[in-house]
C-alpha atoms as a PDB file:
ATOM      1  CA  UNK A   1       0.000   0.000   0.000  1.00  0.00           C
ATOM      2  CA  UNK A   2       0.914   3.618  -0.637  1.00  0.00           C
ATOM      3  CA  UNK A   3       2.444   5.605   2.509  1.00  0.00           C
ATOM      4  CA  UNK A   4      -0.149   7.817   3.990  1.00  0.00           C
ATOM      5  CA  UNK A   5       1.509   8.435   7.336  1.00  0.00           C
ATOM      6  CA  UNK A   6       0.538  11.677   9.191  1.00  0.00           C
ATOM      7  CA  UNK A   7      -3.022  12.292   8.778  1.00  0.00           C
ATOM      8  CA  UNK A   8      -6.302  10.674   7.143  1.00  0.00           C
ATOM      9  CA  UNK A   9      -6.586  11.456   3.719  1.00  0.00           C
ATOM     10  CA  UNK A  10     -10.359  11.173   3.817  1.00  0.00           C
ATOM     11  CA  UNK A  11     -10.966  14.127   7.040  1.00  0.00           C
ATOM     12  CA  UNK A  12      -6.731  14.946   7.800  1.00  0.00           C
ATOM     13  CA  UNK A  13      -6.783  13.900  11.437  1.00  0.00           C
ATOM     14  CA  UNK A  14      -3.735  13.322  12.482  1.00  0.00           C
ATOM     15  CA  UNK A  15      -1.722  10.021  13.514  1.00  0.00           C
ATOM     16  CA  UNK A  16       1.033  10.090  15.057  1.00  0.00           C
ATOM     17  CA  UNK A  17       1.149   6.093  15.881  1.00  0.00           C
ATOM     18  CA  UNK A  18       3.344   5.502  12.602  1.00  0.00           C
ATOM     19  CA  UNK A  19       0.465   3.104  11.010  1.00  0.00           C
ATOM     20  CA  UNK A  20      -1.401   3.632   7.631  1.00  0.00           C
ATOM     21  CA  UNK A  21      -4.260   6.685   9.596  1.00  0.00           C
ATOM     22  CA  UNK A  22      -6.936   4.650   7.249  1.00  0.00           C
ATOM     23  CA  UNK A  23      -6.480   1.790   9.818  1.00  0.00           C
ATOM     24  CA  UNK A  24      -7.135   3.451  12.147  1.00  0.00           C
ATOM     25  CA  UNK A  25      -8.964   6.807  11.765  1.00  0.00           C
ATOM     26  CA  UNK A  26     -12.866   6.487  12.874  1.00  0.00           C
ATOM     27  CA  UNK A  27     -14.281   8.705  10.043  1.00  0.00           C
ATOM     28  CA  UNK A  28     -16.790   7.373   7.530  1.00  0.00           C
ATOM     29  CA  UNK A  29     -14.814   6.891   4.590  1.00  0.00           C
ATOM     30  CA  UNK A  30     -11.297   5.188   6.586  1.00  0.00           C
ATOM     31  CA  UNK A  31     -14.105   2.645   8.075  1.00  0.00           C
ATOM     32  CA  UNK A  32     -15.305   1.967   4.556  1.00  0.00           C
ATOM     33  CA  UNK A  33     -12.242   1.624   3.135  1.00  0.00           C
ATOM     34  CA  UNK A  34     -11.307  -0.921   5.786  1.00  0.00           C
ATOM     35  CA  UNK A  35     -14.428  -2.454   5.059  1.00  0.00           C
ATOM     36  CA  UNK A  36     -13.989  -2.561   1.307  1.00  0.00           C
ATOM     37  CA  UNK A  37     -10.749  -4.448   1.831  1.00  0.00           C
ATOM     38  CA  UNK A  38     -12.203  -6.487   4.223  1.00  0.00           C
ATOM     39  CA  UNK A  39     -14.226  -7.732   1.375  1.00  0.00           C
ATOM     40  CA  UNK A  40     -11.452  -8.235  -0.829  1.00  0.00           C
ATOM     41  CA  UNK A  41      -9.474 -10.206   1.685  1.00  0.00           C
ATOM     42  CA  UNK A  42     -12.526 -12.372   2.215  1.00  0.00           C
ATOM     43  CA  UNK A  43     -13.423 -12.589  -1.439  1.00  0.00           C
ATOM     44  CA  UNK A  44      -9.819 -13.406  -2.699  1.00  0.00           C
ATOM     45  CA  UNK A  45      -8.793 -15.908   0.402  1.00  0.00           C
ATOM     46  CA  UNK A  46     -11.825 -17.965  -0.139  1.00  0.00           C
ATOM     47  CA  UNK A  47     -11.833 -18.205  -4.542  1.00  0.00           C
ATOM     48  CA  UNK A  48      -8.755 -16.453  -5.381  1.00  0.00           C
ATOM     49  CA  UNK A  49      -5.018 -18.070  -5.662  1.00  0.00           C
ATOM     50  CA  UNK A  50      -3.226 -17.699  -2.289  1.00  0.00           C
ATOM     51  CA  UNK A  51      -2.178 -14.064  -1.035  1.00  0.00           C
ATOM     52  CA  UNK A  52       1.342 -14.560  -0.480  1.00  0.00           C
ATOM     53  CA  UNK A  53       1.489 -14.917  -4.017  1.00  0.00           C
ATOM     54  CA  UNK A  54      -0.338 -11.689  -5.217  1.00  0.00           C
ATOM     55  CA  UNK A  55       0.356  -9.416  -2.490  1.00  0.00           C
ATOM     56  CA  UNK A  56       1.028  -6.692  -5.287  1.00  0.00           C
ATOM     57  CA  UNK A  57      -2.135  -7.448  -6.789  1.00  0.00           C
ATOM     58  CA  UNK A  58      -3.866  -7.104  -3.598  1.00  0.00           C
ATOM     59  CA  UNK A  59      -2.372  -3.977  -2.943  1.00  0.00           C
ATOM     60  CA  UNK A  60      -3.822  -2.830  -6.301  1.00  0.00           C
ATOM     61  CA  UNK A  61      -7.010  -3.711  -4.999  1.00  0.00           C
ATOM     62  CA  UNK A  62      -6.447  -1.585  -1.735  1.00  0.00           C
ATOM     63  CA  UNK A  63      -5.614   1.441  -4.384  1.00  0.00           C
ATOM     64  CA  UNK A  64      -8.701   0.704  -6.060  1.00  0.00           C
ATOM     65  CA  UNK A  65     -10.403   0.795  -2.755  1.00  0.00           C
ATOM     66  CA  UNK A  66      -8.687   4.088  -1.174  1.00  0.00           C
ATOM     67  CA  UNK A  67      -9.829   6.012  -5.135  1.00  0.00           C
ATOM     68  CA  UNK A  68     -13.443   4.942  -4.130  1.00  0.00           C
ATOM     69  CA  UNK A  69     -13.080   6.282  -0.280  1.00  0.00           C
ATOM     70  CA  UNK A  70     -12.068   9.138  -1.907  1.00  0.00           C
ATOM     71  CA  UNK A  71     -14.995   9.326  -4.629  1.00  0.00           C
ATOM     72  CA  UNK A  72     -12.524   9.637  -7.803  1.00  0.00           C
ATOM     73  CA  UNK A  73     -14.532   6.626  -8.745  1.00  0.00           C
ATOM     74  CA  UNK A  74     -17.663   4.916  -7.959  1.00  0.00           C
ATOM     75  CA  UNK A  75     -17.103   1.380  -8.856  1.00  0.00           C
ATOM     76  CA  UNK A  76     -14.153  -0.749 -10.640  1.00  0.00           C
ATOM     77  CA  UNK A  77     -15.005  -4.171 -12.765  1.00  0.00           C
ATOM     78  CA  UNK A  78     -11.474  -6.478 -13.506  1.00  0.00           C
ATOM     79  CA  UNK A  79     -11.286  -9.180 -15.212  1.00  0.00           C
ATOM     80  CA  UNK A  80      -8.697 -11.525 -14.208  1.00  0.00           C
ATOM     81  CA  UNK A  81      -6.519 -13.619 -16.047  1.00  0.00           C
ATOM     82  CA  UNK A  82      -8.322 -16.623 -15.252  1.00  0.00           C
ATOM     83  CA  UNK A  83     -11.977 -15.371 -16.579  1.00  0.00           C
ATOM     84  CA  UNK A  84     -13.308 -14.610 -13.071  1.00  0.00           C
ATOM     85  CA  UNK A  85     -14.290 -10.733 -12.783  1.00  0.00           C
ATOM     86  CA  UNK A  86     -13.547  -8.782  -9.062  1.00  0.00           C
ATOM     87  CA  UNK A  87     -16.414  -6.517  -9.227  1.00  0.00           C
ATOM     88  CA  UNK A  88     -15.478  -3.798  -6.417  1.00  0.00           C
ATOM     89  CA  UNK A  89     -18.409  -1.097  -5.567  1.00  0.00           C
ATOM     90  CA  UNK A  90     -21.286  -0.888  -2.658  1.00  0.00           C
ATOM     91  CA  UNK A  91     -20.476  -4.462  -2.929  1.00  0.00           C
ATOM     92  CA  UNK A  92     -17.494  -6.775  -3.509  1.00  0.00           C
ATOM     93  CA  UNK A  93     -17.702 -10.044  -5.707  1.00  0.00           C
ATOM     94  CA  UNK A  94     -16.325 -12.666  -7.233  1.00  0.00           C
ATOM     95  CA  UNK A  95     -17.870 -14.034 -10.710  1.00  0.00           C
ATOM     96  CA  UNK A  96     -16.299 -17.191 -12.007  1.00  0.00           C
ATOM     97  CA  UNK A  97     -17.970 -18.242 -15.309  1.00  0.00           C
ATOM     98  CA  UNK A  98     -17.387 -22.538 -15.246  1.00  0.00           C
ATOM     99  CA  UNK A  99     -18.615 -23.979 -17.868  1.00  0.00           C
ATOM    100  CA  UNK A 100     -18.629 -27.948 -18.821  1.00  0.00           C
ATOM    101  CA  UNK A 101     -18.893 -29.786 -21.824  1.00  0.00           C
ATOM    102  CA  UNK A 102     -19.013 -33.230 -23.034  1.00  0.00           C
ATOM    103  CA  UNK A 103     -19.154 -34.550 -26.644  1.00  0.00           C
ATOM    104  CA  UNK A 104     -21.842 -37.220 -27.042  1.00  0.00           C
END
């Protein structure tokens, strides 16, 4: 994750603990962003490939999530290399198309 260290970048109250302020601030948008990646932690741990091997792409996810907080953008839709699409919004999902076929 990027180094905010100092204040909140959602309402600029200070921290002076050392720790990203959006883990800890109380304001609306630092709880939704925790909440947002939350999701994605839940999301990706139970369908996704295993986190110590896409920490960067997690990380990407926490950008997306901080750019929401922030209202630069309202939702994000990615389609992974796999097929499955991380839908990240009011809601997070996972959508993995599995499809089956057998010659008769």
């Amino acid at each position: 994750m990027a180094n905010f260290e100092g204040s909140c970048p959602y309402c600029g109250q200070v921290n002076l603990s050392g720790e990203d302020p959006r883990l800890l601030c109380g304001c609306r948008d630092a709880v939704k962003f925790r909440r947002i990646v939350s999701a994605l932690r839940g999301v990706w741990s139970a369908d996704g490939p295993e986190e110590d091997e896409d920490t960067e792409l997690l990380s990407c996810f926490a950008l997306i999530a901080h750019n929401i907080c922030r209202k630069k953008i309202d939702s994000a839709a990615l389609k992974l290399a796999d097929g499955a699409v991380l839908k990240i919004g009011k809601k997070v999902s996972w959508v993995q198309k599995i499809e089956r076929e057998e010659k008769v």
